[in-house]
Protein backbone atom coordinates (compact mmCIF):
# COMPACT_ATOMS: atom_id res chain seq x y z
CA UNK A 1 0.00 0.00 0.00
CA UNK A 2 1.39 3.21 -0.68
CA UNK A 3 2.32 5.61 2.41
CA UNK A 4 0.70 8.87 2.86
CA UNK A 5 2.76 11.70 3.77
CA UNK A 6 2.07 14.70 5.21
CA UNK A 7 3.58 18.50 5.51
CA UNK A 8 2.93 20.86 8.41
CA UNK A 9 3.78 24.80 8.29
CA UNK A 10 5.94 25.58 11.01
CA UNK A 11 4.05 29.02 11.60
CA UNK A 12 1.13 27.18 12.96
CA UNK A 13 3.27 24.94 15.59
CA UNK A 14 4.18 26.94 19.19
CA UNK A 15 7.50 27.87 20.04
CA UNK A 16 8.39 24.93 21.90
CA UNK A 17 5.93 22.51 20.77
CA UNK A 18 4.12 19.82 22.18
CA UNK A 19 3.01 18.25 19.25
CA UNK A 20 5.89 16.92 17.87
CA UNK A 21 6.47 15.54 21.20
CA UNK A 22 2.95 14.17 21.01
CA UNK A 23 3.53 12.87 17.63
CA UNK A 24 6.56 11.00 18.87
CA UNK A 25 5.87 9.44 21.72
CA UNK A 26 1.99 8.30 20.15
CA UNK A 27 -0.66 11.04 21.23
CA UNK A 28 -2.00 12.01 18.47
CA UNK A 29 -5.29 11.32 16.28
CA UNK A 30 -3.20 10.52 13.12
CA UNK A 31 -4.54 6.54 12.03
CA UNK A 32 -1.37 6.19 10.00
CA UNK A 33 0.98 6.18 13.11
CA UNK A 34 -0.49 4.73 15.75
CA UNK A 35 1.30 2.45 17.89
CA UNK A 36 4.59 3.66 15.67
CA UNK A 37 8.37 4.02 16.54
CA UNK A 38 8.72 7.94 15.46
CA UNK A 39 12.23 9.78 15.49
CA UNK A 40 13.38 13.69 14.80
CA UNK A 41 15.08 14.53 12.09
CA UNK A 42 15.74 18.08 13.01
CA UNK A 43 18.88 20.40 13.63
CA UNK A 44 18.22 20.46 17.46
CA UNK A 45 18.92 17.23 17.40
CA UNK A 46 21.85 16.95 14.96
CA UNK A 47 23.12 20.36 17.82
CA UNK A 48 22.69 17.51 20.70
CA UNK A 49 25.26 15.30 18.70
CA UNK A 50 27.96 17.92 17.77
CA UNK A 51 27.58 18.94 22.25
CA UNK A 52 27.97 15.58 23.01
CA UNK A 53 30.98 14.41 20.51
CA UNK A 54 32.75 17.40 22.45
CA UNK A 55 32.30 16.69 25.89
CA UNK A 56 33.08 13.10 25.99
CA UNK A 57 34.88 13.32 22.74
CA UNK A 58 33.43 9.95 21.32
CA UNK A 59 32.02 9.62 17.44
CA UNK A 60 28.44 8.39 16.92
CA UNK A 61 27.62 9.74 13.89
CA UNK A 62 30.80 9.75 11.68
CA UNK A 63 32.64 6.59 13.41
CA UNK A 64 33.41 5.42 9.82
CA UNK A 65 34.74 8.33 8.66
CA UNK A 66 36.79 8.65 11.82
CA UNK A 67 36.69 12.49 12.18
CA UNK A 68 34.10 15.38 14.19
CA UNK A 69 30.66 16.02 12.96
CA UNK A 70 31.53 19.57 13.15
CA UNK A 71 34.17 19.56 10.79
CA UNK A 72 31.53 18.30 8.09
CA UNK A 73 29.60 21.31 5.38
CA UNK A 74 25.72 21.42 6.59
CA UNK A 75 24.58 19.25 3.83
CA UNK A 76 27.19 16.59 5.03
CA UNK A 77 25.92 16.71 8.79
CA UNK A 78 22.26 16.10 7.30
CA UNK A 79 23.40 13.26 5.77
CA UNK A 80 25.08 11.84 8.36
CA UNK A 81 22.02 12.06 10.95
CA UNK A 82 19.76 10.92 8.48
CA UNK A 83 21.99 7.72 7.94
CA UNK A 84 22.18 7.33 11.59
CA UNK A 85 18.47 7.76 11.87
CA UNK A 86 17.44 5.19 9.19
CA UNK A 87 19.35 2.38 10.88
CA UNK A 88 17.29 2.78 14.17
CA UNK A 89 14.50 1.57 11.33
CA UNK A 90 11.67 3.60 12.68
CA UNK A 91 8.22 3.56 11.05
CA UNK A 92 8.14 7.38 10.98
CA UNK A 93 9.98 10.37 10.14
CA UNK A 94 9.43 13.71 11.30
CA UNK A 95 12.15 16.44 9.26
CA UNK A 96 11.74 19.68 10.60
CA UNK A 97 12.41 22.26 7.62
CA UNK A 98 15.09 19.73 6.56
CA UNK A 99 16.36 22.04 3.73
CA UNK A 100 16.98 25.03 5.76
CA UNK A 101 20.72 26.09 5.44
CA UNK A 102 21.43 24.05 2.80
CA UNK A 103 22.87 25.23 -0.98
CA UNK A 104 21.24 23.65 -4.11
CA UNK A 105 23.57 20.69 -4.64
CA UNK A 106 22.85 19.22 -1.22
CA UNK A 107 19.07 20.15 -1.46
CA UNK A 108 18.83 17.76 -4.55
CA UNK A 109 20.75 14.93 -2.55
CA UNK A 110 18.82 14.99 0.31
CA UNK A 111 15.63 15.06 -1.94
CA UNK A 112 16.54 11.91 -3.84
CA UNK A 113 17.38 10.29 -0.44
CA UNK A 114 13.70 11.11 0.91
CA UNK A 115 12.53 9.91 -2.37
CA UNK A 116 13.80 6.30 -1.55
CA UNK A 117 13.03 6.59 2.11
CA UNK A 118 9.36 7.30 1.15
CA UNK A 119 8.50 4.20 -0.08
CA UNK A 120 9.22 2.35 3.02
CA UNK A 121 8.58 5.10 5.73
CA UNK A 122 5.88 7.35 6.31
CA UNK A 123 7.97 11.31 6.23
CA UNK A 124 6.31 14.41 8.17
CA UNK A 125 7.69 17.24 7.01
CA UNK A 126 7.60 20.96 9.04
CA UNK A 127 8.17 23.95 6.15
CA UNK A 128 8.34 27.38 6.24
CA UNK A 129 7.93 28.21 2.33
CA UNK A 130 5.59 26.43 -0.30
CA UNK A 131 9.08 25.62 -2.64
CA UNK A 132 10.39 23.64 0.26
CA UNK A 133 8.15 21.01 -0.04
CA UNK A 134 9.14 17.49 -1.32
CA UNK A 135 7.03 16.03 -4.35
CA UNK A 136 6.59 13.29 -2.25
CA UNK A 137 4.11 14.61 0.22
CA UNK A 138 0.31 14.25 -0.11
CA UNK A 139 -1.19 15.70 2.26
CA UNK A 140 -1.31 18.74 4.38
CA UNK A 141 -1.95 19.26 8.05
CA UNK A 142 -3.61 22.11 9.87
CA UNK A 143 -2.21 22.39 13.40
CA UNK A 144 -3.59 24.84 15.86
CA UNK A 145 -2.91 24.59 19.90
CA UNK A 146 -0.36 21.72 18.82
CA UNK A 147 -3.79 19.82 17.96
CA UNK A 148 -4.20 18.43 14.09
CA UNK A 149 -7.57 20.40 13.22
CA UNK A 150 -7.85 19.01 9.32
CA UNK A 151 -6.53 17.10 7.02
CA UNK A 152 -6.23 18.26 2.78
CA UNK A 153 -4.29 16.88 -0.12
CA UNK A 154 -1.69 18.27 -1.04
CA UNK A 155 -3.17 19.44 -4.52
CA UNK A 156 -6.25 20.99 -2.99
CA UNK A 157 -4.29 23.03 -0.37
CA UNK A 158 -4.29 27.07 -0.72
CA UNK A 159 -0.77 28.05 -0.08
CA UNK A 160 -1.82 32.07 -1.04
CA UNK A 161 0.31 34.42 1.73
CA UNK A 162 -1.05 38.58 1.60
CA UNK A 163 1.47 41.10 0.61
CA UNK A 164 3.54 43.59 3.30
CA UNK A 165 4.61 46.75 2.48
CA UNK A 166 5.98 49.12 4.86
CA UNK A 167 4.76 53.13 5.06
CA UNK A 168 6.79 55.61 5.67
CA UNK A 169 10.53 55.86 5.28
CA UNK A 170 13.27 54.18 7.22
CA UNK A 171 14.45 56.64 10.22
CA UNK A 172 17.22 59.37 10.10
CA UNK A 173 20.83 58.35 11.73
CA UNK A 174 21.66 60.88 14.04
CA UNK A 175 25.57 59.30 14.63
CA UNK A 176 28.09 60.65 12.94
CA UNK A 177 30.86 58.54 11.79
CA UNK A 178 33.90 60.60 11.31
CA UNK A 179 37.03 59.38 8.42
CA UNK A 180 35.03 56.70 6.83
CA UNK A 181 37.55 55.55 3.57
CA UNK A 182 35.61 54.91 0.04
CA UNK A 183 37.10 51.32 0.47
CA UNK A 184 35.33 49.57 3.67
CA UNK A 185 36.47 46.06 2.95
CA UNK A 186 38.98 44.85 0.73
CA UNK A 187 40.79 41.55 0.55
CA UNK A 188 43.93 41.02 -2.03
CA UNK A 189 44.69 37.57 -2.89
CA UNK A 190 43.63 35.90 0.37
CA UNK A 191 44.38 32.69 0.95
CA UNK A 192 42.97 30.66 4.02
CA UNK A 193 43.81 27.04 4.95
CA UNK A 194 42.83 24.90 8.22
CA UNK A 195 45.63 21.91 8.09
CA UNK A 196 45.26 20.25 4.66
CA UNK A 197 41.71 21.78 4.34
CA UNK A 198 42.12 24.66 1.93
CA UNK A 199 39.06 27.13 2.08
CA UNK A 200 39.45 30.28 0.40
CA UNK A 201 42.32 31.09 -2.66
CA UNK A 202 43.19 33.88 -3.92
CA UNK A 203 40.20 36.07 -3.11
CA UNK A 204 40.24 39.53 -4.21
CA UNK A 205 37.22 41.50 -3.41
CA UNK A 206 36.37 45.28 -2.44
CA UNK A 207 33.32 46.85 -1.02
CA UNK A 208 32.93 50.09 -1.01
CA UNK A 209 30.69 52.45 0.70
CA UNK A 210 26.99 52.66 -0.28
CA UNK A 211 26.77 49.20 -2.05
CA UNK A 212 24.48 46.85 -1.88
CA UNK A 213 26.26 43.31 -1.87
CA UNK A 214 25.13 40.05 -1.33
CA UNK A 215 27.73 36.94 -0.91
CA UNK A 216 26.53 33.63 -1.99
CA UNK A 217 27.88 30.03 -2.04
CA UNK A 218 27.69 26.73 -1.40
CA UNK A 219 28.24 25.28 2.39
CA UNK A 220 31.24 24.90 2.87
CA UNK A 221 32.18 27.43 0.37
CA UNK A 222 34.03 29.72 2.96
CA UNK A 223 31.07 32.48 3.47
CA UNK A 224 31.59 32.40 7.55
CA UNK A 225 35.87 32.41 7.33
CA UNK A 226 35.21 35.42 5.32
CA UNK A 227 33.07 37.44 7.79
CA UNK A 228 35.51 36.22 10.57
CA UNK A 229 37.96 38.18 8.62
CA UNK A 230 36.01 41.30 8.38
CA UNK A 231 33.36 41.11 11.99
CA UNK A 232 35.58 38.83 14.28
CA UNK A 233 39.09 37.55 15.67
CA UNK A 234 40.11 35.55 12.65
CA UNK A 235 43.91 35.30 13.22
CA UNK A 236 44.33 33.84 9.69
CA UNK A 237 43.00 37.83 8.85
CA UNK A 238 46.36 38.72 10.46
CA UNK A 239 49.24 39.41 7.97
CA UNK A 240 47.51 39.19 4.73
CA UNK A 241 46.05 41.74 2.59
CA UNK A 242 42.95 42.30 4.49
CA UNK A 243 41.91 46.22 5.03
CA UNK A 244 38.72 47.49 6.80
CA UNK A 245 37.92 51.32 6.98
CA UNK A 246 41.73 52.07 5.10
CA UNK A 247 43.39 50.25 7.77
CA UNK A 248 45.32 46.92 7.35
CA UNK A 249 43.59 44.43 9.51
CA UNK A 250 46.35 43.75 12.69
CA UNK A 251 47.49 47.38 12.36
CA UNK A 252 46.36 49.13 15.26
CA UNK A 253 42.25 48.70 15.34
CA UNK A 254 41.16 46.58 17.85
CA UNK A 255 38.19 44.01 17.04
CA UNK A 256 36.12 46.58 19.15
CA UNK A 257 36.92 49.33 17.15
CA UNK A 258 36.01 47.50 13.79
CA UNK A 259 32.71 46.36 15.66
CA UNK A 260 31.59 49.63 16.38
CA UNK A 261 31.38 50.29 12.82
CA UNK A 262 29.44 47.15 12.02
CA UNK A 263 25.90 46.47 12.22
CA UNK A 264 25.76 42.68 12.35
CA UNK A 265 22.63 40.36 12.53
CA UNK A 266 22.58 36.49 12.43
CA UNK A 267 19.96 34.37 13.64
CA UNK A 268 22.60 32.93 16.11
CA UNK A 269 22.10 36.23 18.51
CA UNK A 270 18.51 34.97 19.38
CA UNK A 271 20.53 32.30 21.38
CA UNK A 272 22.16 35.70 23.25
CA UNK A 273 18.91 36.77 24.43
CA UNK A 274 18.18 34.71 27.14
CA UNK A 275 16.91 37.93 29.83
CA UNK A 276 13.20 38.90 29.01
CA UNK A 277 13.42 42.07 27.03
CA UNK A 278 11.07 44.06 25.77
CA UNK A 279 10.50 45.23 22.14
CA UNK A 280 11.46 48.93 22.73
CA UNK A 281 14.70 47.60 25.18
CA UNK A 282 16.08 45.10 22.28
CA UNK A 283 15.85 48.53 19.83
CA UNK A 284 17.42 50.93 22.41
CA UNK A 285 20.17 47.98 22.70
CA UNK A 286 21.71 48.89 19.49
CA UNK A 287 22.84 51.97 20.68
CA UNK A 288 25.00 50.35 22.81
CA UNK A 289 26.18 47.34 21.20
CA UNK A 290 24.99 45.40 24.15
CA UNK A 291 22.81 41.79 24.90
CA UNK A 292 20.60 43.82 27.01
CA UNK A 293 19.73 47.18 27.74
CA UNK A 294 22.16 48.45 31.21
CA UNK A 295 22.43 52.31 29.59
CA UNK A 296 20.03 54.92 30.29
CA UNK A 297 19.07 56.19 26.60
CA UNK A 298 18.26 59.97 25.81
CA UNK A 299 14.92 61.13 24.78
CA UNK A 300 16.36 61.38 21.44
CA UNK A 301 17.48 57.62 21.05
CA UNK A 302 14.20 56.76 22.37
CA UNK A 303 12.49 59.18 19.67
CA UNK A 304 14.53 56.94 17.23
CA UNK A 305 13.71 53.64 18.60
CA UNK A 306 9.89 54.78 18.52
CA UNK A 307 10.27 55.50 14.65
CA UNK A 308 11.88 52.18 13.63
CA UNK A 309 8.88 50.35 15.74
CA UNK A 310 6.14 52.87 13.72
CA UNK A 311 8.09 51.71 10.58
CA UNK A 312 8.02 47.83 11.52
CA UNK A 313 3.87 48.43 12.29
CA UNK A 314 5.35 47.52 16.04
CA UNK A 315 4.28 50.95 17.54
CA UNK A 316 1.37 49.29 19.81
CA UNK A 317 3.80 46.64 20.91
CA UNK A 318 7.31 48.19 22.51
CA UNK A 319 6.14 47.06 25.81
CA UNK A 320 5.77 43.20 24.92
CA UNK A 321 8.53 41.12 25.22
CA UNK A 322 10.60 40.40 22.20
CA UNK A 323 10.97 36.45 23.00
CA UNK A 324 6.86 36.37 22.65
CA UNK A 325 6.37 37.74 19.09
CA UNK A 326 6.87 35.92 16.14
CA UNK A 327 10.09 34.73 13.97
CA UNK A 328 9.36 37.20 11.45
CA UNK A 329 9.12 40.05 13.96
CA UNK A 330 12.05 39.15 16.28
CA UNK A 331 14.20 39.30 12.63
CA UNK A 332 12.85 42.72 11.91
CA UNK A 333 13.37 44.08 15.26
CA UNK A 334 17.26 42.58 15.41
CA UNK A 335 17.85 44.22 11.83
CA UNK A 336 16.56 47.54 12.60
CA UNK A 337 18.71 47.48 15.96
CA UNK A 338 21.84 46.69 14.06
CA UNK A 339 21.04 49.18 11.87
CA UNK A 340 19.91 51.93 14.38
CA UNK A 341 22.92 54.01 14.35
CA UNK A 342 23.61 53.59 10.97
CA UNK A 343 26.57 51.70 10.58
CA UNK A 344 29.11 52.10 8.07
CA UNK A 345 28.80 48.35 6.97
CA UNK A 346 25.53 46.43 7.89
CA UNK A 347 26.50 42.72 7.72
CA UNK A 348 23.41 40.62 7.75
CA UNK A 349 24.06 36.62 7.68
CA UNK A 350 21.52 34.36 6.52
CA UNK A 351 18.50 36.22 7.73
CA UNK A 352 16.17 34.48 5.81
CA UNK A 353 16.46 30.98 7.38
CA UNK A 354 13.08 29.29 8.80
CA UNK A 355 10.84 32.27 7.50
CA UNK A 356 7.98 31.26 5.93
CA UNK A 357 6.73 32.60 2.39
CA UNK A 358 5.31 35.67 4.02
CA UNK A 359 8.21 36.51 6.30
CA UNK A 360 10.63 35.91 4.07
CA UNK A 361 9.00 38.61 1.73
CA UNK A 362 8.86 41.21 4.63
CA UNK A 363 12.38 40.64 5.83
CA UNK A 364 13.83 40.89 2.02
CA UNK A 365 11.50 43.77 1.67
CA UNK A 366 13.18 45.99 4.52
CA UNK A 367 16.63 45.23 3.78
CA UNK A 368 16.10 46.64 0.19
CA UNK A 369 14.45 49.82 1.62
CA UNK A 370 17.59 50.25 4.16
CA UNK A 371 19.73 49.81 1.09
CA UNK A 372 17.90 52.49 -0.96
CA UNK A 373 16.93 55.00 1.58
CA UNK A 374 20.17 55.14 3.93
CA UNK A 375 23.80 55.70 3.13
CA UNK A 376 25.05 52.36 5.16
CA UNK A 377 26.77 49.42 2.81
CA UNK A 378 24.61 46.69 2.93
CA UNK A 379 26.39 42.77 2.97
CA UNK A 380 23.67 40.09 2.90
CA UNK A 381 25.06 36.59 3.26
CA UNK A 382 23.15 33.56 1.63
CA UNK A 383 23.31 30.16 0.72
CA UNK A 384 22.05 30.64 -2.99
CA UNK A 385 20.49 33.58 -4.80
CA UNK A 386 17.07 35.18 -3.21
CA UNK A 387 14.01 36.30 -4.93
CA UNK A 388 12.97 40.01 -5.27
CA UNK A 389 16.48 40.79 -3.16
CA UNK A 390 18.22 43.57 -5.15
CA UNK A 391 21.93 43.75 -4.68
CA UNK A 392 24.10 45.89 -7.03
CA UNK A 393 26.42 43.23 -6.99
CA UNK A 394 26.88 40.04 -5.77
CA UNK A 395 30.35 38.12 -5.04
CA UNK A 396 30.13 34.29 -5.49
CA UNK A 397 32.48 31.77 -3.90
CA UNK A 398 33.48 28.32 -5.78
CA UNK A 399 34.73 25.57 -4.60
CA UNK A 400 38.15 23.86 -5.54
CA UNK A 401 40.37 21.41 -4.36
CA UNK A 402 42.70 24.17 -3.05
CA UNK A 403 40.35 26.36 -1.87
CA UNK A 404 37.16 28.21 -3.14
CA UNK A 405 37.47 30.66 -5.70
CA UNK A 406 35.82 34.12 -5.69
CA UNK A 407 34.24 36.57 -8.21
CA UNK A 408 31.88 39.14 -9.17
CA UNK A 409 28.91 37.75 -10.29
CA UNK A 410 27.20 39.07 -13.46
């Protein structure tokens, strides 16, 4: 008999959600998998893994390969857990937005793995975005309260999301940076290598103030060394041809110094915000470069923080608390506080991932009005290429045996 499986929009499950755990351990109203051995094919759990390989520094999921899960691309990690997953020979699958930080190539591997695994194992699978779906799945699931409240094929489903635009225009900078070179970035024949692991060769790439840029490539590819390079402590920076703001990197700056000219979002800070914050106190925060708000702000940094919430459609909200309002909103809010004092150089690293349809619309939507309507240099980071995003240039990275190669892309 053939298996039915069945998708599940992540926007409708809660923040920590009981019904996976339902799912799993056999509460649920779904005929297909009762009494069923269930198991989580998810990044949380693939995170549990990579903790525990390094605190008793034993391999579970690579012992073949004899080396760390950590050292693998994203795709390869993926692979690995699904392998590992497979030989526990559950009945079920549950792969939360298994596609999610992955670049093309390992999206189609992964896809004709599932394909295989479908015809022996019923697959849930959690998405944010209508593409993400597998042509596997036949069914659809509406979820509300973590309770399964219908049940529609696939082909009969209404995936339509409402447009977002934003009124007004994006709010005046009132810090002045003083000496800020034409060149903000530029690398000259870079070379990085871990070991025997080569990762970047030769790269030669300028940005220069009041571009738009995005950087795409493959995992793997050498996207994060590169931002190490420019945001953090990358000592392979260190005696090479890498300049920020006219300076050679090593020359004098300090990290802090560079940081204070950055704006810099990944979804990696939500894990920073642990204190409950409110909406307006995460905003004010970028005034001061701080996880948490410990400086008294003027009336006039207020005044700003106010605007950016009017512009977001956030102004009846500064007084909730940013960990209660949605993935969409938490993104807006952390890219309009690294961009509240308008930074020199706004990096902004994947900020797209696990945003549905909708959100991912709104999010691309206010990075191209920052990009138009302020004077900061915008760098978006990415995976692969992103609809409606428009970058005056983007700089692609290829790999190579001896390290990825780099250039503008056309």
């Amino acid at each position: 008999m053939e298996n039915f499986h069945f998708a599940i929009k992540n926007k409708s499950l809660s923040t920590k959600s009981i019904f996976l755990e339902n799912i799993l351990n056999d509460r649920h109203n779904l005929s297909h998998l009762k009494n069923k051995k269930g198991l989580l094919f998810s990044n949380s759990v693939l995170e549990k893994f990579i903790e525990k390989e390094a605190r008793h520094q034993t391999l579970t999921l690579t012992i073949k390969e004899n080396r760390g899960i950590r050292t693998f691309s994203s795709g390869e990690q993926k692979k690995a857990l699904l392998a590992y997953l497979i030989q526990q020979k559950p009945h079920f699958l549950i792969l939360d937005s298994p596609f999610e930080s992955l670049d093309s190539n390992a999206i189609s591997n992964l896809e004709k793995t599932l394909l295989t695994l479908a015809s022996e194992i019923v697959l849930i699978q959690l998405f944010n975005r209508e593409e993400e779906i597998t042509s596997i799945i036949t069914h659809v699931l509406e979820v509300e309260k973590d309770v399964i409240i219908s049940t529609t094929p696939i082909e009969k489903y209404n995936f339509t999301e409402n447009n977002v635009v934003f009124k007004g225009e994006v709010p005046k900078a009132i810090n002045c940076y003083d000496n800020i070179p034409k060149q903000l970035v530029s690398f000259k024949n870079v070379s990085v290598n871990y070991d025997e692991n080569c990762v970047l060769k030769n790269i030669n790439w300028t940005i220069n103030k009041n571009e738009f840029w995005q950087l795409i490539g493959p995992n793997g590819s050498g996207k994060t060394t590169i931002l190490s390079m420019i945001y953090g402590n990358n000592i392979k920076a260190y005696g090479q041809e890498v300049y920020l703001f006219g300076k050679k990197k090593g020359s004098g700056e300090s990290v802090w110094d560079i940081k204070q000219k950055i704006g810099y979002f990944s979804p990696v800070l939500l894990e920073l915000f642990e204190r409950k914050v409110t909406i307006l106190e995460m905003m004010l925060s970028g005034f001061f470069d701080s996880i948490g708000l410990y400086n008294t702000p003027t009336t006039l940094q207020v005044k700003i923080a106010e605007d950016w919430m009017l512009l977001l459609g956030l102004d009846n909200n500064k007084n909730s608390f940013f960990q209660n309002v949605s993935t969409t909103k938490q993104r807006l809010i952390l890219i309009a506080r690294a961009m509240i004092k308008h930074p020199p150089l706004l990096i902004l690293d994947e900020p797209l991932i696990n945003l549905d349809n909708q959100g991912t619309e709104i999010v691309v939507t206010l990075i191209n009005k920052i990009a138009l309507e302020s004077d900061t240099t915008v760098l978006f980071v990415s995976h692969r290429s992103v609809k409606n995003l428009q970058p005056n240039y983007t700089y692609e990275l290829m790999p190579s045996k001896k390290g990825s190669l780099g250039r503008v892309k056309k």
